[in-house]
N, C-alpha and C. Protein backbone atom coordinates (compact mmCIF):
# COMPACT_ATOMS: atom_id res chain seq x y z
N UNK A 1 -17.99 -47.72 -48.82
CA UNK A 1 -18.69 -46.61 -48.18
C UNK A 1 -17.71 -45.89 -47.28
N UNK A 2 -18.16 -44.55 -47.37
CA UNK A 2 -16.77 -44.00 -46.05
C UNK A 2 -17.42 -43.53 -44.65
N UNK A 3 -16.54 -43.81 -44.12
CA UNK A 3 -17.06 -43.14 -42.51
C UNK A 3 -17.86 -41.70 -42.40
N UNK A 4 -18.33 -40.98 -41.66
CA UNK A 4 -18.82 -40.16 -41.75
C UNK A 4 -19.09 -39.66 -40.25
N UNK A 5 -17.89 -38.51 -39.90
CA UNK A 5 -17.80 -38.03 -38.94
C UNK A 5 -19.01 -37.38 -37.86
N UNK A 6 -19.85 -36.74 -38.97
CA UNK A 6 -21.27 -36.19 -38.18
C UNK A 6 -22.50 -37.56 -38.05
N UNK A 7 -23.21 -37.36 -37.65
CA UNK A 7 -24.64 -37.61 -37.33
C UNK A 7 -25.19 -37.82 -38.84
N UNK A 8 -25.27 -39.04 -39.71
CA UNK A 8 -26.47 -39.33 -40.25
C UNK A 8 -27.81 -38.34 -40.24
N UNK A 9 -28.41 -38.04 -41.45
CA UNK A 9 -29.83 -37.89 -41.22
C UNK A 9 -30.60 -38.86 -41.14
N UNK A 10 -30.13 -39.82 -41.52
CA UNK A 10 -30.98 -41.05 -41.73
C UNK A 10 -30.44 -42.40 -41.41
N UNK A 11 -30.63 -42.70 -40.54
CA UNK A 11 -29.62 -44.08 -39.76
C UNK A 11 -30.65 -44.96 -39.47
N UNK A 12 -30.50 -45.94 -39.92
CA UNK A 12 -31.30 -47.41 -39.28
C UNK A 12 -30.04 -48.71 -38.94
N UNK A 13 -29.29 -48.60 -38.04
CA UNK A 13 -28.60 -49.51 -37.71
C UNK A 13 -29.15 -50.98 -37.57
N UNK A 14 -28.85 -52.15 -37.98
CA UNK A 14 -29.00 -53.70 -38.08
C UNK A 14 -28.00 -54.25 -37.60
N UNK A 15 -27.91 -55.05 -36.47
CA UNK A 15 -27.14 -56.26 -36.05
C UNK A 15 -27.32 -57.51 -36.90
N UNK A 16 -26.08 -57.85 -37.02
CA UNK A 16 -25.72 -58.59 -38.62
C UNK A 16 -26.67 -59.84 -37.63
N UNK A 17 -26.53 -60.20 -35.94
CA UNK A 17 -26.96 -61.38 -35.70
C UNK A 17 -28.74 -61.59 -35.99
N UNK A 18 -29.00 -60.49 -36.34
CA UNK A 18 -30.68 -60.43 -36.36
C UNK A 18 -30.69 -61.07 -37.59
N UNK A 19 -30.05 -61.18 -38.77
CA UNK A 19 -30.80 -61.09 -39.55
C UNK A 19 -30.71 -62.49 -39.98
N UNK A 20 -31.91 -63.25 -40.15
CA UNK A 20 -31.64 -64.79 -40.79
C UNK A 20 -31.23 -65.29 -41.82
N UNK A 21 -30.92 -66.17 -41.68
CA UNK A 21 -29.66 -67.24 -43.06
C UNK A 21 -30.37 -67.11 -43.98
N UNK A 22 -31.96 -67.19 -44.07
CA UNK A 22 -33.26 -67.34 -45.24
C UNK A 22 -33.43 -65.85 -45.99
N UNK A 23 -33.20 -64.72 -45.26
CA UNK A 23 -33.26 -63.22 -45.58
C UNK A 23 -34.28 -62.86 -44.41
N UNK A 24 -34.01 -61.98 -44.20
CA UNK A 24 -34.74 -60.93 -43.31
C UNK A 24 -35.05 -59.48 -44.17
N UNK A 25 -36.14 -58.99 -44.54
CA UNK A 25 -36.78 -58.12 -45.08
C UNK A 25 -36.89 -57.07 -43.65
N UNK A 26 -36.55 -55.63 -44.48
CA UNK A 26 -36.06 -54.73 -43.98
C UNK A 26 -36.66 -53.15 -44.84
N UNK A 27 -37.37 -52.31 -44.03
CA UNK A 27 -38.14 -51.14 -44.89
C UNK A 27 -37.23 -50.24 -44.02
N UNK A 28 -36.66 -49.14 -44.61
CA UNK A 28 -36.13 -48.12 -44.42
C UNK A 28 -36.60 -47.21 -45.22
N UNK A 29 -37.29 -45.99 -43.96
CA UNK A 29 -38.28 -44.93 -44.94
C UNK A 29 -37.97 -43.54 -43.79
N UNK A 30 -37.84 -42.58 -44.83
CA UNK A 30 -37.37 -41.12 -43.75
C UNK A 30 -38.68 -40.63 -43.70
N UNK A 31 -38.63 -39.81 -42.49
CA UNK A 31 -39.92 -38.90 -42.02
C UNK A 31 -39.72 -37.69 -42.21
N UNK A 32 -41.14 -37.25 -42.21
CA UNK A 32 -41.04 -36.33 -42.96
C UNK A 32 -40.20 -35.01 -42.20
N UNK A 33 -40.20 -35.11 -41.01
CA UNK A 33 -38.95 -34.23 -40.07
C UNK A 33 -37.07 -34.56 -40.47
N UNK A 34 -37.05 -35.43 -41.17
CA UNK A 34 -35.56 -35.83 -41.78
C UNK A 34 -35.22 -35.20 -43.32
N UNK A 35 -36.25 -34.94 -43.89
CA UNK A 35 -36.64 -34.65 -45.56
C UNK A 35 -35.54 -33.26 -45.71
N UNK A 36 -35.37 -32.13 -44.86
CA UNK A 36 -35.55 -31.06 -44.82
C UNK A 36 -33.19 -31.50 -45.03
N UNK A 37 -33.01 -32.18 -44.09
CA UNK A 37 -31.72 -32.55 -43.54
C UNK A 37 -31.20 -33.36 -44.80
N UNK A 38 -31.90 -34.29 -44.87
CA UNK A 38 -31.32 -34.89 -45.94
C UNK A 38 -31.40 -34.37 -47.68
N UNK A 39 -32.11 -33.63 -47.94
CA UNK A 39 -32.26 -32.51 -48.66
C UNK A 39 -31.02 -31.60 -49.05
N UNK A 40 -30.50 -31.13 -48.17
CA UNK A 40 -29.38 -30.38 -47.71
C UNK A 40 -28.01 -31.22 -47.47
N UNK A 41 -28.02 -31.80 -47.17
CA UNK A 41 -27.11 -32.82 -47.21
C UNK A 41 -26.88 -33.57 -49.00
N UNK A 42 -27.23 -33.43 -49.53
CA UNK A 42 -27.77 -33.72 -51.10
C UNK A 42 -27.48 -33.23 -51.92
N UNK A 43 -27.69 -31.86 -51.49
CA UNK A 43 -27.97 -30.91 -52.71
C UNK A 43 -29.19 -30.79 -53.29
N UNK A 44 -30.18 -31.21 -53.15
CA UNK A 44 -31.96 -31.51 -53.38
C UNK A 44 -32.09 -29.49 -53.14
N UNK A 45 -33.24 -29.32 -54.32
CA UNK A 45 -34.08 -28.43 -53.52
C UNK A 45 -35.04 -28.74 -52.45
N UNK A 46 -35.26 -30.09 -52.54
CA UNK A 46 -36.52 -30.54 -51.69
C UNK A 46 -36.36 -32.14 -51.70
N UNK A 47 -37.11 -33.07 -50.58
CA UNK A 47 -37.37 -33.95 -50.87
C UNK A 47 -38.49 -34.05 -50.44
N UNK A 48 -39.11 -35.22 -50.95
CA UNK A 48 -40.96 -35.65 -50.81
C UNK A 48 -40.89 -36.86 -50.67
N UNK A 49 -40.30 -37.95 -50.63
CA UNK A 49 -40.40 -39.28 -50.29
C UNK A 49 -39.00 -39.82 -50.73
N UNK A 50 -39.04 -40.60 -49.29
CA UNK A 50 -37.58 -41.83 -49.58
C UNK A 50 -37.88 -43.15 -49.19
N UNK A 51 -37.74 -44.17 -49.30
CA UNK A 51 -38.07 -45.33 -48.95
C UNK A 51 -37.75 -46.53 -49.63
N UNK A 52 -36.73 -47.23 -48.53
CA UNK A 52 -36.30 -48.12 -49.29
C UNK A 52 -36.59 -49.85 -48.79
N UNK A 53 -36.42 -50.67 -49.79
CA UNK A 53 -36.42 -52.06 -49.30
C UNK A 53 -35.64 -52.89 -49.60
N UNK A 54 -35.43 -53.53 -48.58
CA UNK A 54 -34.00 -54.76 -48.47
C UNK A 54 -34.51 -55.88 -48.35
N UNK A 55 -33.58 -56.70 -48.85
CA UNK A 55 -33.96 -58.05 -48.41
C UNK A 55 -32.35 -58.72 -48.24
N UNK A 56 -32.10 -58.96 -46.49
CA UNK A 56 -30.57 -59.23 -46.08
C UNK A 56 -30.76 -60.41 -45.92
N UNK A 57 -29.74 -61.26 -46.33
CA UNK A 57 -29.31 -62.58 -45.91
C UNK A 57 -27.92 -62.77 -45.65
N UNK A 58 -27.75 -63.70 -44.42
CA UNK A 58 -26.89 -64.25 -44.26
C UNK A 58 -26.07 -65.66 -43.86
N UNK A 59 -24.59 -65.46 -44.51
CA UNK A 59 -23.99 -66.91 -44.35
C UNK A 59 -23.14 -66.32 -43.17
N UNK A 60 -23.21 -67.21 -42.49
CA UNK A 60 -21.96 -66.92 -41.39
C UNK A 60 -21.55 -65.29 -41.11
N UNK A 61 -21.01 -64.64 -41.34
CA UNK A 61 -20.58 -63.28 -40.85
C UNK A 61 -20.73 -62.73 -42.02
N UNK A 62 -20.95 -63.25 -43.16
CA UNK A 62 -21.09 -62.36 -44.64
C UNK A 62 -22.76 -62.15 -44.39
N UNK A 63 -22.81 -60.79 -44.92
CA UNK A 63 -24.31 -60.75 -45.35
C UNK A 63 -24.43 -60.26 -46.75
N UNK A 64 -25.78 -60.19 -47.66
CA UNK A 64 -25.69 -59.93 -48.99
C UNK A 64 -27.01 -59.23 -48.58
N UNK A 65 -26.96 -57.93 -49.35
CA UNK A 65 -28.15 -56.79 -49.50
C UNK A 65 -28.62 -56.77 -50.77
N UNK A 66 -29.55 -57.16 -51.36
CA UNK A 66 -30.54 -56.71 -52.74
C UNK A 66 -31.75 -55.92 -52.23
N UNK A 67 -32.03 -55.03 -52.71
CA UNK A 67 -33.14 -54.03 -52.62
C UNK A 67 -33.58 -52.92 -53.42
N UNK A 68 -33.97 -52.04 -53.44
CA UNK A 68 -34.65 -50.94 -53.82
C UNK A 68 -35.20 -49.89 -53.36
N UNK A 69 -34.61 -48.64 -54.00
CA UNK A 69 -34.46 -47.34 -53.17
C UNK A 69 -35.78 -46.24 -54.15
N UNK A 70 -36.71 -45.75 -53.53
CA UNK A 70 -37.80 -45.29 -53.84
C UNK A 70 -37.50 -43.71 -53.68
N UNK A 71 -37.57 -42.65 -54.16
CA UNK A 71 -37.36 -41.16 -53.78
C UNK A 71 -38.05 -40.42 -54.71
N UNK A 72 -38.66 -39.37 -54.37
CA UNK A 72 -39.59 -38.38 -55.33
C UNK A 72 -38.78 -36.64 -54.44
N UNK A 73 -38.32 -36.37 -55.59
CA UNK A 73 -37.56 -34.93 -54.91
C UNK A 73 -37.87 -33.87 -55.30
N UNK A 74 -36.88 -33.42 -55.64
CA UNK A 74 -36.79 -31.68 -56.79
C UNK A 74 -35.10 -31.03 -56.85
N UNK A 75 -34.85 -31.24 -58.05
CA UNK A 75 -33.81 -31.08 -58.09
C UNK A 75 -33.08 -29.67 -58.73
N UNK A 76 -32.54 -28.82 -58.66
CA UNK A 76 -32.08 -27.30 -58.89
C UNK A 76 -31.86 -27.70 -60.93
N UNK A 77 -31.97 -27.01 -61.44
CA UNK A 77 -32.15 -27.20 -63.13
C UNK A 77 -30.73 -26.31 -63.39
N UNK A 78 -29.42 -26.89 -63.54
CA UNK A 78 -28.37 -26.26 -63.97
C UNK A 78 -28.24 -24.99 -65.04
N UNK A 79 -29.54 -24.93 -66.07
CA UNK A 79 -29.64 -23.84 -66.69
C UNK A 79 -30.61 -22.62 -66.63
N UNK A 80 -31.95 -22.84 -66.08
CA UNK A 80 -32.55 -22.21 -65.65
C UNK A 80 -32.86 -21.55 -64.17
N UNK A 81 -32.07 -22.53 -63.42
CA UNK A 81 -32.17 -22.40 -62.24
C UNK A 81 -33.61 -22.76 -61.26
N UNK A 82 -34.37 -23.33 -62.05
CA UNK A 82 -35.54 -23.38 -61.20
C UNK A 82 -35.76 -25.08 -60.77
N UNK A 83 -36.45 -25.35 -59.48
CA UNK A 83 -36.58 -26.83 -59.41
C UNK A 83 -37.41 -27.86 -59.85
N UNK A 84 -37.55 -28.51 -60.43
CA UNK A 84 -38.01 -29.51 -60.62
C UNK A 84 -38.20 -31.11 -60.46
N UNK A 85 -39.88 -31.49 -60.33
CA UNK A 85 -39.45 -32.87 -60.06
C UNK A 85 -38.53 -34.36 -60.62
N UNK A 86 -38.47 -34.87 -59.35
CA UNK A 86 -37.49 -35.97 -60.22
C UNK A 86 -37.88 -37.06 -59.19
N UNK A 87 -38.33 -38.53 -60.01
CA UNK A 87 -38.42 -39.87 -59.48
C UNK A 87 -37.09 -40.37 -59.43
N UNK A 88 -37.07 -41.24 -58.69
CA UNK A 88 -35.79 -41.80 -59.00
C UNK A 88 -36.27 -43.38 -58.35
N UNK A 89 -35.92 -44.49 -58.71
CA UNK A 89 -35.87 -45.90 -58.31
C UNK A 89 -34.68 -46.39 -58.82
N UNK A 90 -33.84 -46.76 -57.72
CA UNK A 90 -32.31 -46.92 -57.56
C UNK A 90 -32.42 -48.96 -57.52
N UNK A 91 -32.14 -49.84 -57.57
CA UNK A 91 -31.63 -51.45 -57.30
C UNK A 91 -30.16 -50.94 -56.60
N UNK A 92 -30.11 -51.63 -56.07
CA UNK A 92 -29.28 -51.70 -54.71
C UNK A 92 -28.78 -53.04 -54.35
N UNK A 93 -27.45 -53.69 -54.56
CA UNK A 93 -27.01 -55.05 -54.29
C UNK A 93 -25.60 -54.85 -53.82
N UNK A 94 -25.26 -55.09 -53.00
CA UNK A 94 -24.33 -55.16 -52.07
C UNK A 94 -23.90 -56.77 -51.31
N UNK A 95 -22.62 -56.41 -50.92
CA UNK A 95 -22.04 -58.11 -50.23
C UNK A 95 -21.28 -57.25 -49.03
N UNK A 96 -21.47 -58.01 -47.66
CA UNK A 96 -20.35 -57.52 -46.30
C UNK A 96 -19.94 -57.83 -45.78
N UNK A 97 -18.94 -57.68 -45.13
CA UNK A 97 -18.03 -58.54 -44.68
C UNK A 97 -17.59 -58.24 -43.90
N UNK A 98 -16.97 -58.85 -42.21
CA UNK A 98 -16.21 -58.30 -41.00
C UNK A 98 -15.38 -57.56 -41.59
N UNK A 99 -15.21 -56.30 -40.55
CA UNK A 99 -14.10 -54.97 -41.18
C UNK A 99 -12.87 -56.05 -41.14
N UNK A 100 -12.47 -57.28 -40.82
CA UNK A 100 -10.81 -57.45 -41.05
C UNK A 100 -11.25 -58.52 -42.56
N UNK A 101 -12.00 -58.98 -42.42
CA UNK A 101 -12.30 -60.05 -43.67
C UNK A 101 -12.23 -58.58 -44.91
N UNK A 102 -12.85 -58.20 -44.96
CA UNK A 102 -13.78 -56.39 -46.05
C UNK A 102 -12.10 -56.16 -46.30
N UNK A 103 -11.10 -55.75 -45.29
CA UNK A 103 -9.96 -55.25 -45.82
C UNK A 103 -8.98 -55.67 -46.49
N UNK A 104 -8.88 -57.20 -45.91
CA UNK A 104 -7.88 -58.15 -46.43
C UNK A 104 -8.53 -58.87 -47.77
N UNK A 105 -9.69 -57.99 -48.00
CA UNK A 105 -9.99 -58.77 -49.57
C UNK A 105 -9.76 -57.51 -50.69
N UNK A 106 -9.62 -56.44 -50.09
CA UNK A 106 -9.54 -55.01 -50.83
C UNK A 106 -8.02 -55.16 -50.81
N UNK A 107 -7.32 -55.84 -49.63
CA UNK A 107 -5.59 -55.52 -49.97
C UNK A 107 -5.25 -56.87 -50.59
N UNK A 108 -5.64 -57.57 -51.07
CA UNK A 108 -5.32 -59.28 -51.94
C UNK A 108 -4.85 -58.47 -53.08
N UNK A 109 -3.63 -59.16 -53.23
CA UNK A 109 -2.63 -58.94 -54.96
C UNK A 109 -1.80 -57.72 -54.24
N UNK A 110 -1.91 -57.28 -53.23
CA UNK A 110 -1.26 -55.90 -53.04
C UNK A 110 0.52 -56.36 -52.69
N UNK A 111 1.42 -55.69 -53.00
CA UNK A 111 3.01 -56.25 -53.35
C UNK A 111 3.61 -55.80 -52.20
N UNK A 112 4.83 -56.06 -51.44
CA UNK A 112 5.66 -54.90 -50.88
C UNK A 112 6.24 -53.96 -51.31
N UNK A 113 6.98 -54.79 -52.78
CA UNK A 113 7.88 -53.57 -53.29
C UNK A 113 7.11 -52.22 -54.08
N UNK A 114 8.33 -51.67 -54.21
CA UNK A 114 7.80 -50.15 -54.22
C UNK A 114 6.96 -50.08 -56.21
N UNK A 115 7.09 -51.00 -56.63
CA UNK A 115 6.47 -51.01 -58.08
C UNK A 115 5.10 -50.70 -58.18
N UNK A 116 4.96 -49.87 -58.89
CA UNK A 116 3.41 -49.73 -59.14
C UNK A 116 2.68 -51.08 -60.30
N UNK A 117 2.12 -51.45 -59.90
CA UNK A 117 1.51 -52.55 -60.98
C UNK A 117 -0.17 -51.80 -60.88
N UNK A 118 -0.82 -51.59 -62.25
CA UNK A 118 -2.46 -51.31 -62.39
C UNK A 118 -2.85 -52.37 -62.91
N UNK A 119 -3.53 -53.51 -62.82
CA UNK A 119 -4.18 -54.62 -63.54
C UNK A 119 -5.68 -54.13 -63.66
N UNK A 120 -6.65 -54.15 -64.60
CA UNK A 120 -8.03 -53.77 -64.18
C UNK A 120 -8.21 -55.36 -65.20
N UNK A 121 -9.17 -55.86 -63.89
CA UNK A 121 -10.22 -56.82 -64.06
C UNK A 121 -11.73 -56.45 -64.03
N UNK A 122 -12.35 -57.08 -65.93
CA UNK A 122 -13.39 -56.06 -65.72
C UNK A 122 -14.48 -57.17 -64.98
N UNK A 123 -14.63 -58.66 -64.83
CA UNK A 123 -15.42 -59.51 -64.20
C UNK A 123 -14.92 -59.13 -62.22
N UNK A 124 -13.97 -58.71 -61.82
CA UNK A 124 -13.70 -59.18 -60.63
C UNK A 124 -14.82 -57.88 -60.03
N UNK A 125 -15.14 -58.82 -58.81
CA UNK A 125 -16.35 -58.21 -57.77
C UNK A 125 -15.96 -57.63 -57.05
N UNK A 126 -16.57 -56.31 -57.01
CA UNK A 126 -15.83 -55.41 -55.53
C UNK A 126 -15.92 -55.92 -54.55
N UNK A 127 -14.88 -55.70 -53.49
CA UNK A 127 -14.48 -56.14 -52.31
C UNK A 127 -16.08 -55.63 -51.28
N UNK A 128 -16.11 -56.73 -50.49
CA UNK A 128 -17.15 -55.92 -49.79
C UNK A 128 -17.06 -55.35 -48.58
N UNK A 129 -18.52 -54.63 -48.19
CA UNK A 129 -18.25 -53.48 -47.66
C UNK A 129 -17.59 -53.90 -46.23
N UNK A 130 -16.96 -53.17 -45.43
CA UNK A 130 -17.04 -53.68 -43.85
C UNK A 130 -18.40 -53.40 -42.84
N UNK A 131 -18.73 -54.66 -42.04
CA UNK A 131 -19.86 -54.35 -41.08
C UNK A 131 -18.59 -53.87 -39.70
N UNK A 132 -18.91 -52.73 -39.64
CA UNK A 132 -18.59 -52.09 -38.21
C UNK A 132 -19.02 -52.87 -36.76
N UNK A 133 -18.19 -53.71 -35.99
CA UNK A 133 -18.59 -53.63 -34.46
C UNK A 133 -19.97 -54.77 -34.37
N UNK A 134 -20.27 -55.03 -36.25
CA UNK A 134 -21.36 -56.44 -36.24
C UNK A 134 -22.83 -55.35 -36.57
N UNK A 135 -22.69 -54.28 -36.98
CA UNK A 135 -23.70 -53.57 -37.54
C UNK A 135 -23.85 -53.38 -39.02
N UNK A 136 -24.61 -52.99 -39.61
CA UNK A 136 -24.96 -52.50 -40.77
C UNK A 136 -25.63 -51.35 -40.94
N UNK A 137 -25.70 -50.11 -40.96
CA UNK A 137 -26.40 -48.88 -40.93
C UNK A 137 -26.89 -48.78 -42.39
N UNK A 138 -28.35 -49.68 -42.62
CA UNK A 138 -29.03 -49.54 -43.63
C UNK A 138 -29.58 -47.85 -44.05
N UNK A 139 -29.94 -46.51 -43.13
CA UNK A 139 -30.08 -45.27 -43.45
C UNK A 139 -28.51 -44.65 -44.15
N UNK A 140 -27.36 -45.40 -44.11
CA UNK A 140 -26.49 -44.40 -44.53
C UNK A 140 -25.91 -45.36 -46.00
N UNK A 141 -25.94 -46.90 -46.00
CA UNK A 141 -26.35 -47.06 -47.45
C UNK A 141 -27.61 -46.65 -48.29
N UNK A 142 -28.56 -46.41 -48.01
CA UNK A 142 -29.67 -45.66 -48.27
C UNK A 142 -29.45 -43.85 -48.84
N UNK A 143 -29.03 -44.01 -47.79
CA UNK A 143 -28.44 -42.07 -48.50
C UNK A 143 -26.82 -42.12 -49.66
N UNK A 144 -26.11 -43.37 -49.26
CA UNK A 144 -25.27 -43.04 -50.24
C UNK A 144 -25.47 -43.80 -51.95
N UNK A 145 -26.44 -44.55 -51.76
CA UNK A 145 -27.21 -45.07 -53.42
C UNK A 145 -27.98 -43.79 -53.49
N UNK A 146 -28.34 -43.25 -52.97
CA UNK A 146 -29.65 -42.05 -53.70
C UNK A 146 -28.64 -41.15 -53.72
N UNK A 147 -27.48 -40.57 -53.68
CA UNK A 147 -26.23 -39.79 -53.87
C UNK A 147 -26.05 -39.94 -55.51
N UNK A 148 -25.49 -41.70 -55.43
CA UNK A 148 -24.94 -41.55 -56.80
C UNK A 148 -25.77 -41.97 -57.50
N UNK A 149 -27.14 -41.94 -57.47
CA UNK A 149 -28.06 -41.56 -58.14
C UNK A 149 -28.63 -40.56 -59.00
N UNK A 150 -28.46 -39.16 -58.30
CA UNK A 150 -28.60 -38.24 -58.51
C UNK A 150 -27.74 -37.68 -59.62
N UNK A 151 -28.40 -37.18 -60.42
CA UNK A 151 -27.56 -36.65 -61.99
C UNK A 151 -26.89 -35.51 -61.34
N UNK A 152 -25.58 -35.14 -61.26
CA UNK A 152 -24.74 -33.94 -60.84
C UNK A 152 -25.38 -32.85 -61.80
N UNK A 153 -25.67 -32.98 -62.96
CA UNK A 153 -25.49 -31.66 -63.62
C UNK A 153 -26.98 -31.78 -64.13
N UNK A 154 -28.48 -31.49 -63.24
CA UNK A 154 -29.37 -31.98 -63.32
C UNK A 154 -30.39 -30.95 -64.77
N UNK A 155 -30.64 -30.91 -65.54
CA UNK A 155 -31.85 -30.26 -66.47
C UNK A 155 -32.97 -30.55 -66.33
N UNK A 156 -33.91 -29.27 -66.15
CA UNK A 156 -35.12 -29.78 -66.52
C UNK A 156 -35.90 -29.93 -67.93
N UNK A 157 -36.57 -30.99 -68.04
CA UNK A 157 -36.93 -31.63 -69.24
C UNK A 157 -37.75 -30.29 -70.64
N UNK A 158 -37.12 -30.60 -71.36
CA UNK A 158 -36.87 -30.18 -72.70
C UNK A 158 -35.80 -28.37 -72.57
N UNK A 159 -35.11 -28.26 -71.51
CA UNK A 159 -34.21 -27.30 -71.67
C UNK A 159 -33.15 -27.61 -72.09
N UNK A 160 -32.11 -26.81 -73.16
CA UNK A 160 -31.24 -27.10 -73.10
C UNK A 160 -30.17 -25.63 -73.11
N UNK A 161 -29.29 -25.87 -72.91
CA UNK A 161 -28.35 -25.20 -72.97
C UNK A 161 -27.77 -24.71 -74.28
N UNK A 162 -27.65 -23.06 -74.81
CA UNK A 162 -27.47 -22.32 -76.16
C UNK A 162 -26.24 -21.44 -75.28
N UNK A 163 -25.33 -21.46 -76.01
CA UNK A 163 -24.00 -20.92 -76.02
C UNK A 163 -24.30 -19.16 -76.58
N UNK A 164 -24.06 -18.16 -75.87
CA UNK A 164 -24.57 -16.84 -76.60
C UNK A 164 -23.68 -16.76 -77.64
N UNK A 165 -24.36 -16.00 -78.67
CA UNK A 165 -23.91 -16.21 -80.03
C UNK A 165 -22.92 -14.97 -79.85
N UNK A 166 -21.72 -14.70 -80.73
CA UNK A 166 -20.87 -13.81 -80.81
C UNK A 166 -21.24 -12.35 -81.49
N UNK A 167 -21.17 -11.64 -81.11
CA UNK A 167 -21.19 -10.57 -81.75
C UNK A 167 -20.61 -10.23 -83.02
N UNK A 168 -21.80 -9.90 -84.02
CA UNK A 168 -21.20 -9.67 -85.76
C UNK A 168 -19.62 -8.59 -85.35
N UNK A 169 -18.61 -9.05 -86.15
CA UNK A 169 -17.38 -8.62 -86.02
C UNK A 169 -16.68 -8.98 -84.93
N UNK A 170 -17.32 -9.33 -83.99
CA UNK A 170 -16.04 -9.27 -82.57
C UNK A 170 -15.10 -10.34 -83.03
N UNK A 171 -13.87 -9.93 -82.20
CA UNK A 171 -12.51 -10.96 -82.32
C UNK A 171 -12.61 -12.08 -81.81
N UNK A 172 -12.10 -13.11 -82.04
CA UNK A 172 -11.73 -14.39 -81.22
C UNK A 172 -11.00 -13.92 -80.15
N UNK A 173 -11.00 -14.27 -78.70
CA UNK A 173 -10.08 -13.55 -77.73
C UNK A 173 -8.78 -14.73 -78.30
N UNK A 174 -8.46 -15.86 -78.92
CA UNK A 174 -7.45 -16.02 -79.32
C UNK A 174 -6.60 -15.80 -80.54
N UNK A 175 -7.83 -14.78 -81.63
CA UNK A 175 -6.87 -13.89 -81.80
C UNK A 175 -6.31 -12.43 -81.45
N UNK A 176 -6.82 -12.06 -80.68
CA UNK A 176 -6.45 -10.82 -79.78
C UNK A 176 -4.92 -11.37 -79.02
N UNK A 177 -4.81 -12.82 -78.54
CA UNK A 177 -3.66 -13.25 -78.05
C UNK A 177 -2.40 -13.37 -78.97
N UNK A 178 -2.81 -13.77 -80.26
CA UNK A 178 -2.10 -13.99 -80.98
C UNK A 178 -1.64 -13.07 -81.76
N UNK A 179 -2.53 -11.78 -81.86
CA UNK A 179 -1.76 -10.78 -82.19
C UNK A 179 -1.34 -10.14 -81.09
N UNK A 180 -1.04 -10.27 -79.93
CA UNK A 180 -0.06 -9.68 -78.99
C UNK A 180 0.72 -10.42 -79.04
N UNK A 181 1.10 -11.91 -79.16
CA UNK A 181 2.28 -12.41 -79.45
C UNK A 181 3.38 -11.66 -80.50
N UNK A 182 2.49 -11.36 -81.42
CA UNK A 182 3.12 -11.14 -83.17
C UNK A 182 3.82 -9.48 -82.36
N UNK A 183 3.45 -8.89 -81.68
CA UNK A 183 3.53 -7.38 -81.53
C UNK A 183 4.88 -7.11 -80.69
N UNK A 184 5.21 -8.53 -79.76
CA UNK A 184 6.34 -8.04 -79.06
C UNK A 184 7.38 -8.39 -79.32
């Protein structure tokens, strides 16, 4: 997750010490005075409900997040331009770890020398996240699963996209190029 210089729309901060070894269950839900912000922050034409549920446990300074992210929006229709609704139910599983534990497991295998080595391991588990200062800000994992949630290039259902057809006779503009090549 990355830092984020402004103000959250949606922040529910957790002290990692609250939460018990057994799980501690956790509802994170925006009001309807946040909808408008986080909307905009999005790219949403709108939102109408967010609400999510956790269930945190922890070992010692690690905690592990499984949950589920609830949202009913409206999203801008890349070809028509108009908005439409969209459900979305996101699963959400996460592992965290003190910011020096979180880093020194993201820099493991890392070399001095100047060689580039790429290994991709497709079983190995992402490094987990860092808890900041012994917090967890469940509103800004919350906004960044319903992020990459969201289809970038969104349609509404049964539109699709038709390429305008060419005009009987017109040129290819690459051959218009290619006969200016031939010409000079």
């Amino acid at each position: 997750m990355s830092e984020h210089p402004q103000a959250l729309p949606l922040s529910q901060p957790v002290r990692v010490e609250t939460i018990r070894l057994r799980g501690t269950e956790i509802v994170v839900r925006a009001e309807e005075g946040q909808f408008h912000a986080i909307a905009t922050m999005l790219g949403l034409a709108s939102l109408e409900a967010l609400e999510a549920r956790y269930l945190l446990s922890r070992n010692g300074e690690r905690v592990k997040l499984e949950g589920r992210i609830a949202a009913r929006l409206h999203q801008t229709c890349v070809v028509t331009l108009e908005p439409f609704p969209v459900k979305l139910e996101v699963p959400v599983k996460l592992d965290f770890a003190p910011e020096d534990d979180a880093g020194a497991a993201s820099r493991r295998g890392e070399r001095d020398d100047a060689e580039i080595d790429i290994e991709v391991l497709l079983n190995e588990e992402d490094p987990p996240e860092p808890i900041v200062d012994g917090v967890i800000d469940l509103g800004a994992v919350t906004l960044e699963f319903l992020a990459l949630a969201l289809d970038p290039y969104p349609r509404k259902p049964g539109v699709s996209f038709e390429a305008p057809a060419a005009e009987p006779g017109a040129e290819s503009p690459f051959a218009a190029l290619a006969r200016l090549k031939r010409e000079e």
